[in-house]
N, C-alpha and C. Protein backbone atom coordinates (compact mmCIF):
# COMPACT_ATOMS: atom_id res chain seq x y z
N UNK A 1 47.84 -241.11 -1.96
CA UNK A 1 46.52 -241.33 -1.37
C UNK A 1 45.60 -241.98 -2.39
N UNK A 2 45.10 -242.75 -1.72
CA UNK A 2 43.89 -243.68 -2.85
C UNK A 2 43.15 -242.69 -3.33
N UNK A 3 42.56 -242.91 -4.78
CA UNK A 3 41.77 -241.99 -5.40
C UNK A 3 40.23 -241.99 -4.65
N UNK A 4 39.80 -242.72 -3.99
CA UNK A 4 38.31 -242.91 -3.94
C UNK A 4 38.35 -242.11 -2.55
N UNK A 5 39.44 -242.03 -1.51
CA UNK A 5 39.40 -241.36 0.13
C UNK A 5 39.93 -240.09 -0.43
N UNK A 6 40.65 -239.77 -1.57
CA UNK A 6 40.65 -238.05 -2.06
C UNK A 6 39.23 -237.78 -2.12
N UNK A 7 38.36 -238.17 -3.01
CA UNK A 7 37.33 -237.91 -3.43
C UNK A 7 36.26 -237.80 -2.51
N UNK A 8 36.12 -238.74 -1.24
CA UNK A 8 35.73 -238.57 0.12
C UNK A 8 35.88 -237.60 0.08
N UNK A 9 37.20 -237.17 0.47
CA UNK A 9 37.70 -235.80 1.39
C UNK A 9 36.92 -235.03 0.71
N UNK A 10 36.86 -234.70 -0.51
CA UNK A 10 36.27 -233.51 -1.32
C UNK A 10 34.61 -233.35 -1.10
N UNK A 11 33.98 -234.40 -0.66
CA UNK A 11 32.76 -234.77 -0.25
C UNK A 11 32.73 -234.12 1.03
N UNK A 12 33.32 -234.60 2.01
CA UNK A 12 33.25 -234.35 3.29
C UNK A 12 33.43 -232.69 3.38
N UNK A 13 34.49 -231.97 2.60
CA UNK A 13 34.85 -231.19 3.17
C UNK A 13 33.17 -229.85 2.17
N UNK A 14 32.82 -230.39 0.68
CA UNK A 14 31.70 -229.76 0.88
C UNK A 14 30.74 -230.05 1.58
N UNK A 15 30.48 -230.51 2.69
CA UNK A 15 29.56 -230.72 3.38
C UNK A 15 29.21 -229.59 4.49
N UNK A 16 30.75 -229.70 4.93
CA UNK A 16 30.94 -229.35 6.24
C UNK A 16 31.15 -227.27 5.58
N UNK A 17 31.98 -227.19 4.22
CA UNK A 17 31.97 -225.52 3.41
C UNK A 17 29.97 -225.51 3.73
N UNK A 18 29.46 -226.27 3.22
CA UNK A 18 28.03 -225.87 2.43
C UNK A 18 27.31 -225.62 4.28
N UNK A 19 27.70 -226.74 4.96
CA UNK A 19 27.04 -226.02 6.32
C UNK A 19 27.57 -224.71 6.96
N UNK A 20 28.74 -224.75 6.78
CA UNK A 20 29.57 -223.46 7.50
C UNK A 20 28.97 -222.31 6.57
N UNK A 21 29.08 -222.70 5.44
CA UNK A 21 28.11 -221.15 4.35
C UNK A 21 26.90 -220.75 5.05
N UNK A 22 26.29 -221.59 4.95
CA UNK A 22 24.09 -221.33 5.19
C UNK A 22 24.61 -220.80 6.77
N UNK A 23 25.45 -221.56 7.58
CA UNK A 23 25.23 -220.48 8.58
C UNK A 23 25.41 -219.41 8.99
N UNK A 24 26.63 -218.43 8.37
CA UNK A 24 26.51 -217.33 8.39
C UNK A 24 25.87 -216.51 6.93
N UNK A 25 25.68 -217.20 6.35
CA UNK A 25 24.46 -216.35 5.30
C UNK A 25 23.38 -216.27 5.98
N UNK A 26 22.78 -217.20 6.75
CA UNK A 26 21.24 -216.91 7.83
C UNK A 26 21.76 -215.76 8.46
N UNK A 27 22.97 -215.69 9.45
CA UNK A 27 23.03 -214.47 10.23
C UNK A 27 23.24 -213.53 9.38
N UNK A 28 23.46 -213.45 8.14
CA UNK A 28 23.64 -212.07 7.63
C UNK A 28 21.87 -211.99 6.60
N UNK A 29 21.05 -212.86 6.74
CA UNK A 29 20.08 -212.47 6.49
C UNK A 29 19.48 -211.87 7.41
N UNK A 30 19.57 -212.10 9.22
CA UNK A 30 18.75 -212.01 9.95
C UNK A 30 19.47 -210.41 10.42
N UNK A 31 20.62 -210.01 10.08
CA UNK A 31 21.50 -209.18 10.54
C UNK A 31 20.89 -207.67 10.42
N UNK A 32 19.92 -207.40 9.05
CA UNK A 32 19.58 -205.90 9.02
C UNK A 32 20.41 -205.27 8.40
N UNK A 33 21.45 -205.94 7.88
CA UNK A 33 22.79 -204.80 7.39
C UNK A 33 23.12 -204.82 5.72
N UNK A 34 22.66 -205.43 5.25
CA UNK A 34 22.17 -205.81 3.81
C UNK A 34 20.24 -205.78 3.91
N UNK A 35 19.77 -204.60 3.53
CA UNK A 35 18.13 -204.12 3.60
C UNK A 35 17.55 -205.34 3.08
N UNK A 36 17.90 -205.50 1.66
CA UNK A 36 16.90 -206.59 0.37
C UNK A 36 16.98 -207.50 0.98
N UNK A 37 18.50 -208.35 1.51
CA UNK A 37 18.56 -209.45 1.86
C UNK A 37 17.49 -209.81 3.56
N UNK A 38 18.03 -208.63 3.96
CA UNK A 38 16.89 -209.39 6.03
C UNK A 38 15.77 -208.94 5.43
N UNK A 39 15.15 -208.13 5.14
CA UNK A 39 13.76 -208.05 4.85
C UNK A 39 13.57 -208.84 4.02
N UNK A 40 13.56 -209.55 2.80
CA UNK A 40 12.96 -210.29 2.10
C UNK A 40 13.17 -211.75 3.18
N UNK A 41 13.94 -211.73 3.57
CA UNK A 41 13.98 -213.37 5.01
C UNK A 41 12.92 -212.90 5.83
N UNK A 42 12.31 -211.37 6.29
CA UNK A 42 11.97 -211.56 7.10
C UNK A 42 10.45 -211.53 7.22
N UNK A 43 10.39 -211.56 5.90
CA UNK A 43 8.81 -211.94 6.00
C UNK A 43 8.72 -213.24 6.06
N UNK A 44 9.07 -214.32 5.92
CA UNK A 44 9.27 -215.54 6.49
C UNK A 44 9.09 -215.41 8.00
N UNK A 45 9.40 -214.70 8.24
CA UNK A 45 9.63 -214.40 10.30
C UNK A 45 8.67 -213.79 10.80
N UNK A 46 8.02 -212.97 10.12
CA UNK A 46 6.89 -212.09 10.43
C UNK A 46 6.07 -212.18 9.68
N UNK A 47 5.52 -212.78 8.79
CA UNK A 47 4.36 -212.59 7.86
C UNK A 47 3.82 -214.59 7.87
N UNK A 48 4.67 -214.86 7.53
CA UNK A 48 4.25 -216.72 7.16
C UNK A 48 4.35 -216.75 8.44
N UNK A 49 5.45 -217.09 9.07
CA UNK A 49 5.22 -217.91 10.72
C UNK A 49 5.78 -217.14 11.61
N UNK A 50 4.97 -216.08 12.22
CA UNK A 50 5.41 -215.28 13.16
C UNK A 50 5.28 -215.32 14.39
N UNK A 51 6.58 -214.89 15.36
CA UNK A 51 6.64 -215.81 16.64
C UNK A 51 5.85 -216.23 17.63
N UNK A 52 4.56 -215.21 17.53
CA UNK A 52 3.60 -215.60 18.25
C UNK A 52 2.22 -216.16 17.98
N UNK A 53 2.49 -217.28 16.82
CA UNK A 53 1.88 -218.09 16.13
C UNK A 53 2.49 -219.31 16.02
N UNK A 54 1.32 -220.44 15.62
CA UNK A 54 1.92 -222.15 15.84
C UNK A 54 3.20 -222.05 14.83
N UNK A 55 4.21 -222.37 14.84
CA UNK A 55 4.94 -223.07 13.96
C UNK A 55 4.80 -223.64 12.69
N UNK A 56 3.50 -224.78 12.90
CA UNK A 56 3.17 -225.83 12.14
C UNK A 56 1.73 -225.83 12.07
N UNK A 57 1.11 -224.80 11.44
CA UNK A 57 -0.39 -224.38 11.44
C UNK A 57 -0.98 -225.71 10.45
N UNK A 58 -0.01 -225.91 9.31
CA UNK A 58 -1.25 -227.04 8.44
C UNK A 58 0.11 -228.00 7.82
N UNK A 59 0.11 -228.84 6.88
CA UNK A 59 0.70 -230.01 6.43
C UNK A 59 1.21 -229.16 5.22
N UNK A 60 1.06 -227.79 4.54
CA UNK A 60 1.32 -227.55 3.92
C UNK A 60 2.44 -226.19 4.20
N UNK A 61 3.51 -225.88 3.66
CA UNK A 61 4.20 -225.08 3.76
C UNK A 61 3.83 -223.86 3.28
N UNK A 62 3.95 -222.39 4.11
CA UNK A 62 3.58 -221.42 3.34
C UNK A 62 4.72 -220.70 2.81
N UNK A 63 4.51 -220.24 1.65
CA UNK A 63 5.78 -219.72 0.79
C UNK A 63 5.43 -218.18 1.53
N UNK A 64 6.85 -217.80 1.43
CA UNK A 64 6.93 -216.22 1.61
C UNK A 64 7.60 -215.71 0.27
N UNK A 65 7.49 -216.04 -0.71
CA UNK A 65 7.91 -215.40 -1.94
C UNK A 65 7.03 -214.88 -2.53
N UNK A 66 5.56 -215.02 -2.61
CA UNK A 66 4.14 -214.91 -3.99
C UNK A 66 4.92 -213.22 -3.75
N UNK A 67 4.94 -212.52 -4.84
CA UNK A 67 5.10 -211.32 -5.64
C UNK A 67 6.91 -211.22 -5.79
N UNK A 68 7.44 -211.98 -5.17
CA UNK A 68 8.86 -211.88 -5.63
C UNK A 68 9.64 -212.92 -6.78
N UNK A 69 10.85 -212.23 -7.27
CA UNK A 69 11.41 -213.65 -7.59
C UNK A 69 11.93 -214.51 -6.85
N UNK A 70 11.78 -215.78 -7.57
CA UNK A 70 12.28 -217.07 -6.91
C UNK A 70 12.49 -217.90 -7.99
N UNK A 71 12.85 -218.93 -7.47
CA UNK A 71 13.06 -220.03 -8.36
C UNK A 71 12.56 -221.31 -7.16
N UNK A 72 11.76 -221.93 -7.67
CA UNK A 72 10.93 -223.53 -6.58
C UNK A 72 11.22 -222.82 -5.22
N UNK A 73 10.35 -221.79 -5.16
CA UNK A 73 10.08 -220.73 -3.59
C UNK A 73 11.31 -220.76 -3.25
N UNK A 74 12.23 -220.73 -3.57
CA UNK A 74 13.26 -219.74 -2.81
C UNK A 74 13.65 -218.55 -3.45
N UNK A 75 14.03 -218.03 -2.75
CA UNK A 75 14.21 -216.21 -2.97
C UNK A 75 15.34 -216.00 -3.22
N UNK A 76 15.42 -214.79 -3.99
CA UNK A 76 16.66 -214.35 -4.07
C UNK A 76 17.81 -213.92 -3.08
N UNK A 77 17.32 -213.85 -1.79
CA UNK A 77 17.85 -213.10 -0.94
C UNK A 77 18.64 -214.39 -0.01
N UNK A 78 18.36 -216.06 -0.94
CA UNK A 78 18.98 -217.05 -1.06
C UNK A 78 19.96 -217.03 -2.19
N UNK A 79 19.49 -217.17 -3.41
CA UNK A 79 20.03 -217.42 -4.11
C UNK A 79 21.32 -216.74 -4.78
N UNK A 80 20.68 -215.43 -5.20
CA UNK A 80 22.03 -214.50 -5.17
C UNK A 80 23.19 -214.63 -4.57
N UNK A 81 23.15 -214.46 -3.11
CA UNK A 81 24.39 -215.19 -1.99
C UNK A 81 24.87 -216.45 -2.75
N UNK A 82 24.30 -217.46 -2.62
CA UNK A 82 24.84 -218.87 -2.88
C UNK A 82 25.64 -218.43 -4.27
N UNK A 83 24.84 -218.41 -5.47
CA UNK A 83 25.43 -217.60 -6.33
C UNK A 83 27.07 -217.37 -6.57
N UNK A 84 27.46 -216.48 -5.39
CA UNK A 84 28.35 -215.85 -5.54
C UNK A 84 29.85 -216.37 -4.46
N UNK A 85 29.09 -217.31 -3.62
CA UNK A 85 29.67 -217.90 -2.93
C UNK A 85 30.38 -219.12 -3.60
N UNK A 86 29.20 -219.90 -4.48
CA UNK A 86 29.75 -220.90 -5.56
C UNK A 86 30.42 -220.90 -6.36
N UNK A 87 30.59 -219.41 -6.93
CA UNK A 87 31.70 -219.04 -7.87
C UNK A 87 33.09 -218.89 -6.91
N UNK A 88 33.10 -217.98 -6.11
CA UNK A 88 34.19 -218.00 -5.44
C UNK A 88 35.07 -219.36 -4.88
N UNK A 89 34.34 -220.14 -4.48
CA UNK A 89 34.90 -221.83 -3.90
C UNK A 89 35.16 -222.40 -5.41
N UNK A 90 34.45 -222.29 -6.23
CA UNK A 90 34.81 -222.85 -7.36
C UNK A 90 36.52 -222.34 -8.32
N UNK A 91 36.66 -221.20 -8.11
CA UNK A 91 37.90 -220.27 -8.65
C UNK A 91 38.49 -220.82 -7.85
N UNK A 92 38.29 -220.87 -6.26
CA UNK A 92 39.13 -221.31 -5.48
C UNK A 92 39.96 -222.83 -5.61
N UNK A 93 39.01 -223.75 -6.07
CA UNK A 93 39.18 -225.00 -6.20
C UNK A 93 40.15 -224.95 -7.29
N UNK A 94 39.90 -224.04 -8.34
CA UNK A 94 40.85 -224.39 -9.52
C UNK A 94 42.30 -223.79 -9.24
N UNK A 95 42.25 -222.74 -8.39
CA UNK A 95 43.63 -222.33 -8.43
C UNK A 95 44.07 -223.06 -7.27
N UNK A 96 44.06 -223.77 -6.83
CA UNK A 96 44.07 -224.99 -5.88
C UNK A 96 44.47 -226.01 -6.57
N UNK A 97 44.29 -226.10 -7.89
CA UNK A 97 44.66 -227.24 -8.32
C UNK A 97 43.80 -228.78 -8.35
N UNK A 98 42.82 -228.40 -7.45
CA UNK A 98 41.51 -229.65 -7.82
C UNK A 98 41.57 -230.18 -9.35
N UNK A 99 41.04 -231.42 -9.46
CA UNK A 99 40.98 -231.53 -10.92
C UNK A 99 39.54 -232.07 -11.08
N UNK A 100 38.93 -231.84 -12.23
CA UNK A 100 37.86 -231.69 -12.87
C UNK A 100 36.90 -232.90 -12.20
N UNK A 101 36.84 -233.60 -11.73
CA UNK A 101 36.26 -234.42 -11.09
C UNK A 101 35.88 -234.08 -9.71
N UNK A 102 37.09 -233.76 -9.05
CA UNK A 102 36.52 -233.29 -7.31
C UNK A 102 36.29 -231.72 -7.47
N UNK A 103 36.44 -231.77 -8.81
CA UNK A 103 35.73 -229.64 -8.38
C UNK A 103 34.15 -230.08 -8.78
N UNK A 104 33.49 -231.09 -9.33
CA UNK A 104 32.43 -231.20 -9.83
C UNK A 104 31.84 -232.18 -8.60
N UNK A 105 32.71 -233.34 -8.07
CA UNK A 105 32.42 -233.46 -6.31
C UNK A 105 31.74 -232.95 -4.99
N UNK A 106 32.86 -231.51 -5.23
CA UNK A 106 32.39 -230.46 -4.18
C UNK A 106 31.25 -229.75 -4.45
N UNK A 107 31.24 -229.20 -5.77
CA UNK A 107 29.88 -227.83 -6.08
C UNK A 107 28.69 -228.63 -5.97
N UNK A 108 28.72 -230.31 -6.58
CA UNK A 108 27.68 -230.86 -6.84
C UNK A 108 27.05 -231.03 -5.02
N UNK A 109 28.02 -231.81 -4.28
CA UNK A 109 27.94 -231.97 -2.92
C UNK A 109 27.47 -230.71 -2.37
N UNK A 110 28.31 -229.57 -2.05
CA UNK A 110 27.71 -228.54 -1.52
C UNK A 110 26.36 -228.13 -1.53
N UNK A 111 26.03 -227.81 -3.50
CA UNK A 111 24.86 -227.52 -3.58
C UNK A 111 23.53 -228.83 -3.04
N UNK A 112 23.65 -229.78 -3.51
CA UNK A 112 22.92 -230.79 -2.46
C UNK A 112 22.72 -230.96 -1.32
N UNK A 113 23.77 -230.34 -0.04
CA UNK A 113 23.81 -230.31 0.70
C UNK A 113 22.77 -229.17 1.21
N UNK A 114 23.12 -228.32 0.51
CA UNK A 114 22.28 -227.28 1.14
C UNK A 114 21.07 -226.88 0.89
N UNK A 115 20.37 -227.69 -0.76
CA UNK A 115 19.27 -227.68 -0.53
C UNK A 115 18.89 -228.28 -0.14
N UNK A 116 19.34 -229.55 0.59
CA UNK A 116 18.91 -230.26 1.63
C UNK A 116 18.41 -230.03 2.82
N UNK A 117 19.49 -229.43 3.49
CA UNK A 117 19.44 -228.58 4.65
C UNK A 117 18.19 -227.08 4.73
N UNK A 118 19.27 -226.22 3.63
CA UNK A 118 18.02 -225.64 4.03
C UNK A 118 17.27 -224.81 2.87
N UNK A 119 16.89 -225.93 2.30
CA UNK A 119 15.17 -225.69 1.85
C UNK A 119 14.46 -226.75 2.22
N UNK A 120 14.57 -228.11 2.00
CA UNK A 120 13.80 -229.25 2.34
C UNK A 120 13.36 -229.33 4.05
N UNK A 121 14.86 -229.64 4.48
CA UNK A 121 14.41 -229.77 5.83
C UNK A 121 14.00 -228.32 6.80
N UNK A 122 14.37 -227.82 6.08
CA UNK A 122 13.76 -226.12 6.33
C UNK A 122 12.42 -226.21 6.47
N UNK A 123 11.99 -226.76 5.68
CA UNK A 123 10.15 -226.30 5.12
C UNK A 123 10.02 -227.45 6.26
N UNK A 124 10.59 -228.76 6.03
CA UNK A 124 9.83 -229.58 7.12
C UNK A 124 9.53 -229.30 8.47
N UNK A 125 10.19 -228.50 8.91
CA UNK A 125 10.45 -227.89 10.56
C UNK A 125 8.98 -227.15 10.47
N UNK A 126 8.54 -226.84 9.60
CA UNK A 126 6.81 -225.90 9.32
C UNK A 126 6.16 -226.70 9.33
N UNK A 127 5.90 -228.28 8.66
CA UNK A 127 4.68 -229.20 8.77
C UNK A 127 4.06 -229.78 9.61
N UNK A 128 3.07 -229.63 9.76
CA UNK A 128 2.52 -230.92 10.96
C UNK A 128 2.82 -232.43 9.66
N UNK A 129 2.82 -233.42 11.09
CA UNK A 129 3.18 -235.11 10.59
C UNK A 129 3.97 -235.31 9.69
N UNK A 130 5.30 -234.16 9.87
CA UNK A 130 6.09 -234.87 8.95
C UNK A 130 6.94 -236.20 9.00
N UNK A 131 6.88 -236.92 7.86
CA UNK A 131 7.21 -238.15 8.11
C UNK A 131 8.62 -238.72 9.04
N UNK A 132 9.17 -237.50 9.39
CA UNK A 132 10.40 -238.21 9.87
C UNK A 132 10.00 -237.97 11.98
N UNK A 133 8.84 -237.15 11.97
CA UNK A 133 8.37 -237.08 13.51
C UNK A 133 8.62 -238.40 14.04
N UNK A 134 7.80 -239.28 13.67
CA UNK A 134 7.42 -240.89 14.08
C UNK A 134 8.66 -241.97 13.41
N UNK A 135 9.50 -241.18 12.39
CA UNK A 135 10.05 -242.42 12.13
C UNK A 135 11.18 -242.87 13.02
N UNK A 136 10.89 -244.44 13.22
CA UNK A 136 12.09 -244.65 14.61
C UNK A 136 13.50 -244.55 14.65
N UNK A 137 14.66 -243.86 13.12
CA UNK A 137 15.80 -243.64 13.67
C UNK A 137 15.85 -242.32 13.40
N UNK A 138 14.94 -241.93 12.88
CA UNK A 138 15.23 -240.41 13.15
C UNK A 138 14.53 -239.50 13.74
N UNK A 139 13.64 -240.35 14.33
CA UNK A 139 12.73 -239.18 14.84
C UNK A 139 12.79 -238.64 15.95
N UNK A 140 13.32 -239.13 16.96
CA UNK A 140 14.71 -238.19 17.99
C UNK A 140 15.08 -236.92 17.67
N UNK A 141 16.08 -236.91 16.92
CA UNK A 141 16.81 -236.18 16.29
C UNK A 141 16.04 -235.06 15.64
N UNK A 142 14.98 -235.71 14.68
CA UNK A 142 14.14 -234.23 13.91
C UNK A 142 13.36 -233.18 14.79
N UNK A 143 13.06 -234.15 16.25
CA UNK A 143 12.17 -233.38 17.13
C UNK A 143 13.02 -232.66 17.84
N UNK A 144 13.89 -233.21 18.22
CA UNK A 144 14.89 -231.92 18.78
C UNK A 144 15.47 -231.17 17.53
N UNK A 145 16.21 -231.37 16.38
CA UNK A 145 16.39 -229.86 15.85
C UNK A 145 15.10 -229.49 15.82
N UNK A 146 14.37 -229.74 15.23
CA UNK A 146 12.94 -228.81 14.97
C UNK A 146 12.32 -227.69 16.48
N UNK A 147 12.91 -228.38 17.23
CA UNK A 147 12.56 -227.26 18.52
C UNK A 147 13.75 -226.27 18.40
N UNK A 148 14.80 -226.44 18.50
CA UNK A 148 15.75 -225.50 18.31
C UNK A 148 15.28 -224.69 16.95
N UNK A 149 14.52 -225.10 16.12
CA UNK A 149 14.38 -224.24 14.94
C UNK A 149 13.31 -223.40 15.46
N UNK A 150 12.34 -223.59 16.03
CA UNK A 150 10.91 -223.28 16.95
C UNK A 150 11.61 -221.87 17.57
N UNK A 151 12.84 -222.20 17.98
CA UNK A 151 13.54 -220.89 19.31
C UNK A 151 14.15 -220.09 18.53
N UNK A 152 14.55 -220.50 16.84
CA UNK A 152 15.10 -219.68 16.54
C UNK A 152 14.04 -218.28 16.11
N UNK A 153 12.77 -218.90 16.04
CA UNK A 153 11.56 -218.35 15.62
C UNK A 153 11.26 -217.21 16.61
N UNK A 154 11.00 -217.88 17.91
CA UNK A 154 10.25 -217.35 18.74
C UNK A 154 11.37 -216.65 19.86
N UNK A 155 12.54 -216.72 19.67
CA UNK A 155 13.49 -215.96 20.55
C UNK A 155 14.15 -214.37 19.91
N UNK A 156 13.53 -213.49 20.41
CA UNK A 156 13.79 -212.35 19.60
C UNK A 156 14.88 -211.32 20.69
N UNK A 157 15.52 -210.57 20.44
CA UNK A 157 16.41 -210.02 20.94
C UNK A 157 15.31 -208.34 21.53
N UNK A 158 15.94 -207.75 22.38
CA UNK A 158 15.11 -206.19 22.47
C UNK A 158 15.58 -205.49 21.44
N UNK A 159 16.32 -205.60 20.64
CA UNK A 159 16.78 -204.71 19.30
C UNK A 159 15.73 -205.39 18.45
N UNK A 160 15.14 -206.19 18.65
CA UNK A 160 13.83 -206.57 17.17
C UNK A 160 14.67 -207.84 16.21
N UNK A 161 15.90 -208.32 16.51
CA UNK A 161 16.64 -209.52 15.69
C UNK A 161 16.16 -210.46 16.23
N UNK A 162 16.16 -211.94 15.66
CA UNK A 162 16.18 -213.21 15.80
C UNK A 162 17.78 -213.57 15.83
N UNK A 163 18.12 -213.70 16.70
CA UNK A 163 19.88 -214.30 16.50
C UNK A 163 20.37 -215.78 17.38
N UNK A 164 19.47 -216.48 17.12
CA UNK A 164 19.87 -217.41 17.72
C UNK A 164 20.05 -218.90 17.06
N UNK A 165 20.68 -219.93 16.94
CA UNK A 165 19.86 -221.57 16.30
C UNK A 165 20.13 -220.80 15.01
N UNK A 166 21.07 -220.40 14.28
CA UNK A 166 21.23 -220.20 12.79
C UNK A 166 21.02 -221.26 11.91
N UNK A 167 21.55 -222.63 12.48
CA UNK A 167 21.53 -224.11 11.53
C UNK A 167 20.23 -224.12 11.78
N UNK A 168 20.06 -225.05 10.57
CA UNK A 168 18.86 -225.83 10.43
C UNK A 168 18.47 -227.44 10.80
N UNK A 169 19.58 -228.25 10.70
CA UNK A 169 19.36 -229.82 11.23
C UNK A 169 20.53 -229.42 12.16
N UNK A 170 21.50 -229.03 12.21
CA UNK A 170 22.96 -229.37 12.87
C UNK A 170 23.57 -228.22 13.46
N UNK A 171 24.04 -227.99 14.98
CA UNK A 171 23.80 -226.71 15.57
C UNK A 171 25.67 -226.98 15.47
N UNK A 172 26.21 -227.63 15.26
CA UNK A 172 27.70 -227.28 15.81
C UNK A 172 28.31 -225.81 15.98
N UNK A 173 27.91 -225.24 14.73
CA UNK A 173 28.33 -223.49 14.18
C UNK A 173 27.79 -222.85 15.16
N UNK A 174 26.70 -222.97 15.52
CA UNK A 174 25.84 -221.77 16.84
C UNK A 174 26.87 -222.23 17.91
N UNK A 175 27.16 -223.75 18.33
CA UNK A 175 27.39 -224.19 19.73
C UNK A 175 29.64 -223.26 19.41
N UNK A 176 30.07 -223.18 18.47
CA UNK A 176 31.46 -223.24 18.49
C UNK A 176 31.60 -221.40 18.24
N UNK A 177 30.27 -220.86 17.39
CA UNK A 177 30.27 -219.28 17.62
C UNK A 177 29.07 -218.51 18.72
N UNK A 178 28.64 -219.43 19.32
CA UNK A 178 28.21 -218.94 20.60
C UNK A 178 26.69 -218.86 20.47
N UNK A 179 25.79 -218.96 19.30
CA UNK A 179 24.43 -218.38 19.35
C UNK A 179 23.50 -219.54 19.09
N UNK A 180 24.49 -220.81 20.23
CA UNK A 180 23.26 -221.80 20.12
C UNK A 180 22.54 -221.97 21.17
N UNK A 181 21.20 -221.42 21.67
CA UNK A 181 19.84 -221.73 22.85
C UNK A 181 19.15 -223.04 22.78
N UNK A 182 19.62 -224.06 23.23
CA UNK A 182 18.83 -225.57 23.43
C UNK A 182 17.23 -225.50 23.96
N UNK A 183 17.34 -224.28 24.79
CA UNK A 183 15.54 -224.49 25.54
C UNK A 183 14.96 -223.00 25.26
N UNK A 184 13.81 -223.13 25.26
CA UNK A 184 13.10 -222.02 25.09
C UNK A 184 13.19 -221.19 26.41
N UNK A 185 12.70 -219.66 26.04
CA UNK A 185 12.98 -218.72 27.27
C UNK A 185 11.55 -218.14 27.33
N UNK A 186 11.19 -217.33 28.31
CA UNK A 186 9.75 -216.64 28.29
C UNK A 186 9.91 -215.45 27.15
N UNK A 187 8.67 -215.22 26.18
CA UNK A 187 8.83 -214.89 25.28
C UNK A 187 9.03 -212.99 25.80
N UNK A 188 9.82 -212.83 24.61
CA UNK A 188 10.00 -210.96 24.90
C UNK A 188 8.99 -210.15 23.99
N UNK A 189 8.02 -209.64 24.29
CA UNK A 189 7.21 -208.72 24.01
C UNK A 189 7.65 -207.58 23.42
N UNK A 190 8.85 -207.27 24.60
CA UNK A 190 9.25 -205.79 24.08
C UNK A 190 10.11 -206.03 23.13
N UNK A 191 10.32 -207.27 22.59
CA UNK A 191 11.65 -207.33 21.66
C UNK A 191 10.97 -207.73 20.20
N UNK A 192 9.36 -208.05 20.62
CA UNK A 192 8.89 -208.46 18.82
C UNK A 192 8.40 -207.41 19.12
N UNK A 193 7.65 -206.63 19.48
CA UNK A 193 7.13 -205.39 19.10
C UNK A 193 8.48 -204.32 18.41
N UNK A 194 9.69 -204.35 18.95
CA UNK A 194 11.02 -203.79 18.01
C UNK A 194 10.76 -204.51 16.70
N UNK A 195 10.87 -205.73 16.68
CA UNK A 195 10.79 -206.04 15.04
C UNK A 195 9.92 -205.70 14.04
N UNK A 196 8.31 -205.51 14.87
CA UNK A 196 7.90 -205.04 13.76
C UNK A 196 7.58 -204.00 13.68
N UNK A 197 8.52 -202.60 14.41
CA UNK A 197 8.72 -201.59 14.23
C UNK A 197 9.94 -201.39 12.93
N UNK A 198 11.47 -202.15 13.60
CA UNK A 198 12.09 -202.20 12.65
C UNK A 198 11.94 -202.67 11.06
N UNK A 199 10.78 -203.58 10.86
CA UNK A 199 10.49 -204.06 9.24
C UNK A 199 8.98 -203.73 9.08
N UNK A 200 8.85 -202.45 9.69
CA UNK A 200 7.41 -202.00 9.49
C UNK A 200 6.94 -202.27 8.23
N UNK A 201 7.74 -202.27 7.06
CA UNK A 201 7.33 -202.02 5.95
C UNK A 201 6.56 -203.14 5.91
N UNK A 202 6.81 -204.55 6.20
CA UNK A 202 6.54 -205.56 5.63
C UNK A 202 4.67 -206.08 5.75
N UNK A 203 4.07 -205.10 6.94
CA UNK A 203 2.85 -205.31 6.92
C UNK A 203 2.09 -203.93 5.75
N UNK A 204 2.53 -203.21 5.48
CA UNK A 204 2.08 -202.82 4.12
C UNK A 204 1.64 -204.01 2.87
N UNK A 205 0.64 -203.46 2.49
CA UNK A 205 0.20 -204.21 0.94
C UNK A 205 1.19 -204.31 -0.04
N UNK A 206 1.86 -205.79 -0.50
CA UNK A 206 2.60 -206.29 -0.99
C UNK A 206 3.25 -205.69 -1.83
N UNK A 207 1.65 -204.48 -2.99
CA UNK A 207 2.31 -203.95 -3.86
C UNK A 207 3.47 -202.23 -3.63
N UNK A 208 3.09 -202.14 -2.37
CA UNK A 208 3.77 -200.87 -1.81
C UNK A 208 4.96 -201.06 -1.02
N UNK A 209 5.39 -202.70 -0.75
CA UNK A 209 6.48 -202.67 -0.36
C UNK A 209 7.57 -202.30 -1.32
């Protein structure tokens, strides 16, 4: 095989690892079953943009980290995961036999990928006028994921979870494991009032959480 369509492959295939990762790391943030990890996501959900509030209140993104660690506002309850996920694909790659070039391919790809996905275009789904609304080949496309990101917000389960629209630009993973909603539903009352029973803590004063 030509060296440059190996090296593809190694591209392609972190693309498609780094999307398949973020999406079930979201469901196991949103899951409740790891405490540090859904509560520290879920003040993102309930405190910065909570479901029964605009989406896209100002041009500026609000961080849900101020009193935690982070590194360039993301949280640990990101990073840690990735972390440990990167080491593992990486061991993997070597006892695989990758060689030093497409193992530095993939981690580099992956990790690009996903702060692509989701921190950048993450935060963008929060702005008003972001530049890709109006722009003419993508702005199709950003307005529909960005509504699916809207439902992942505002669609809450009667157990108090958000489980729906896990991706952030690209739903394939929801549509092939079942938890992808294209249109919005009438909102459940009785199901955000569960949530912020279940993460009561999070409207406590920052320093008592």
């Amino acid at each position: 095989m030509p060296a440059a369509l190996r090296t593809l492959e190694f591209f392609a295939a972190a693309c498609v690892t780094a999307e398949f990762a973020g999406y079930w790391l979201h469901i196991l943030l949103h899951s409740d079953k790891i405490k540090f990890l859904s509560r520290s996501h879920m003040i993102h959900h309930l405190i910065s943009y909570p479901p029964d509030r605009p989406m896209r209140p100002s041009e500026e993104y609000l961080l849900s980290t101020q009193g935690r660690a982070s590194l360039l506002g993301i949280g640990m309850e990101w990073l840690v995961p990735i972390a440990v996920i990167m080491s593992g694909l990486e061991l993997a790659l070597r006892a695989a036999g990758a060689s030093s070039l497409h193992q530095a391919v993939f981690v580099v790809t992956a990790l690009g990928w996903g702060t692509a996905m989701f921190w950048y275009m993450h935060d963008a789904m929060h702005l008003k006028r972001f530049w890709m609304e109006k722009n003419p080949a993508l702005g199709r496309w950003f307005v529909r994921a960005r509504k699916r990101h809207d439902i992942h917000h505002m669609r809450i389960a009667d157990s108090g979870l958000m489980n729906r629209n896990f991706g952030i630009c690209f739903f394939f993973f929801d549509w092939v494991f079942g938890s992808l909603q294209p249109e919005h539903e009438k909102f459940n009352h009785a199901g955000y009032e569960s949530a912020k029973k279940r993460f009561s803590y999070l409207y406590q004063p920052a320093e008592e959480r």
